[in-house]
C-alpha atoms as a PDB file:
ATOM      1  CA  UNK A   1     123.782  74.951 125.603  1.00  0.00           C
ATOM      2  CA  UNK A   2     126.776  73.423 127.351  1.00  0.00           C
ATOM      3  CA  UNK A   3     128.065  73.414 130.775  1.00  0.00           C
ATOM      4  CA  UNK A   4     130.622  75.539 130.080  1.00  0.00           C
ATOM      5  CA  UNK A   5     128.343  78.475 128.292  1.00  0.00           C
ATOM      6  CA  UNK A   6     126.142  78.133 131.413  1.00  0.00           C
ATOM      7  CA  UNK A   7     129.211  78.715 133.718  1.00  0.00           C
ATOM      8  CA  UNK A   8     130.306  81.673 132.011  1.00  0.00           C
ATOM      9  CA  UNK A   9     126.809  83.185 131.910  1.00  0.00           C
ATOM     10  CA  UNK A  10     126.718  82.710 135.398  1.00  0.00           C
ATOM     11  CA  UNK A  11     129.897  84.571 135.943  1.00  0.00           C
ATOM     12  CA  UNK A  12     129.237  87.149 133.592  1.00  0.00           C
ATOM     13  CA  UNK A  13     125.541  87.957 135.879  1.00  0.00           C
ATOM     14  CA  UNK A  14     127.797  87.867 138.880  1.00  0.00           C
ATOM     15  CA  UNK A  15     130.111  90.624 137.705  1.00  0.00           C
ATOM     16  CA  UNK A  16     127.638  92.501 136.433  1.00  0.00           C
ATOM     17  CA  UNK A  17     125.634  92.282 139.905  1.00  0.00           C
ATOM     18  CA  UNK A  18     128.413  93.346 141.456  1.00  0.00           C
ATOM     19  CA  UNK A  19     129.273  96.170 139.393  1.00  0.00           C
ATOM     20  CA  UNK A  20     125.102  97.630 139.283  1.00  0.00           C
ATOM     21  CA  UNK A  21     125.868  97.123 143.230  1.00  0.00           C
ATOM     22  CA  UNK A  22     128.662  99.229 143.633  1.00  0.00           C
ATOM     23  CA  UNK A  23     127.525 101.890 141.169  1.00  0.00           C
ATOM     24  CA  UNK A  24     124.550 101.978 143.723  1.00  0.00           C
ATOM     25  CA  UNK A  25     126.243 102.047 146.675  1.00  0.00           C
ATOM     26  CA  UNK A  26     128.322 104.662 144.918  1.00  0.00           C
ATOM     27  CA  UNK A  27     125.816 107.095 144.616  1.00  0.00           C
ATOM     28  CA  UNK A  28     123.828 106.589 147.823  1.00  0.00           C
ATOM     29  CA  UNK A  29     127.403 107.286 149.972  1.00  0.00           C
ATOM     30  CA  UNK A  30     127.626 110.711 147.099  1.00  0.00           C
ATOM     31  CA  UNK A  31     124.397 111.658 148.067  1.00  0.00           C
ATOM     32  CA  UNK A  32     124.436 111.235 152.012  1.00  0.00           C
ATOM     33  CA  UNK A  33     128.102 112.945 151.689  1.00  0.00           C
ATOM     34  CA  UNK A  34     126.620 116.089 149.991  1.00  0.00           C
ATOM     35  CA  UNK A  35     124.027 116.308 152.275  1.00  0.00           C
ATOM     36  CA  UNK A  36     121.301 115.109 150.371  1.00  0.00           C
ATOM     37  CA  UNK A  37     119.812 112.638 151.779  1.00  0.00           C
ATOM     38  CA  UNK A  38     120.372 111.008 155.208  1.00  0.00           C
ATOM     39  CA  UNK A  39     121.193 107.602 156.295  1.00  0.00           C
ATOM     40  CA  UNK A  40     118.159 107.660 158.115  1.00  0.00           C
ATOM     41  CA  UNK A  41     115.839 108.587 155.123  1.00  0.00           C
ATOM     42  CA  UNK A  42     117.499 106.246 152.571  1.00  0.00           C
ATOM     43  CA  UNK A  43     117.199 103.384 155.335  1.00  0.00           C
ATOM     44  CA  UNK A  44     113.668 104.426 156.214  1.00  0.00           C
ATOM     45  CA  UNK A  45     112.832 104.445 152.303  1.00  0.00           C
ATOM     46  CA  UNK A  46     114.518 101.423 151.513  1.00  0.00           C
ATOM     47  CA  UNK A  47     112.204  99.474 154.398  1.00  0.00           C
ATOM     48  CA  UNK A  48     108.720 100.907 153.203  1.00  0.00           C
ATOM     49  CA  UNK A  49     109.943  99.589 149.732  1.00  0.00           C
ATOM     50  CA  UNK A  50     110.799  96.347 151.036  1.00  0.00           C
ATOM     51  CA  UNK A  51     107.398  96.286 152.801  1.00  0.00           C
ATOM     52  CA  UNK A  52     105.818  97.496 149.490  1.00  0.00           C
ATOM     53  CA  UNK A  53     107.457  94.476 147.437  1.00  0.00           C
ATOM     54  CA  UNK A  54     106.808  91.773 150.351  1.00  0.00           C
ATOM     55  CA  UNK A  55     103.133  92.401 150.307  1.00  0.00           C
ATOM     56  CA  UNK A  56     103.122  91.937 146.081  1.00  0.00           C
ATOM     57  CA  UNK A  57     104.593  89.228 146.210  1.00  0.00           C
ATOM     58  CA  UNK A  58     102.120  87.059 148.739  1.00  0.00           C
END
């Protein structure tokens, strides 16, 4: 595989990160605007999940 193919991969994974993160980020602002969820409970749940994937990985 060449230089270039890896370069394009790469770019191809970036776009595509950004465009999973924005479809996230998407829906977590849809669901705190419709009353939903909370800030508060999505950043609450997103820390014990951190936590939760810290600990597996030591």
């Amino acid at each position: 595989m060449g230089e270039v193919d890896i370069l394009y991969q790469i770019s191809n994974l970036k776009e595509m990160d950004y465009k999973n993160t924005l479809a996230i980020t998407s829906l977590i602002e849809l669901l705190i605007e419709k009353n939903i969820i909370t800030r508060t409970e999505f950043l609450k749940k997103a820390q014990e999940l951190d936590e939760i994937a810290s600990t597996i990985q030591k």
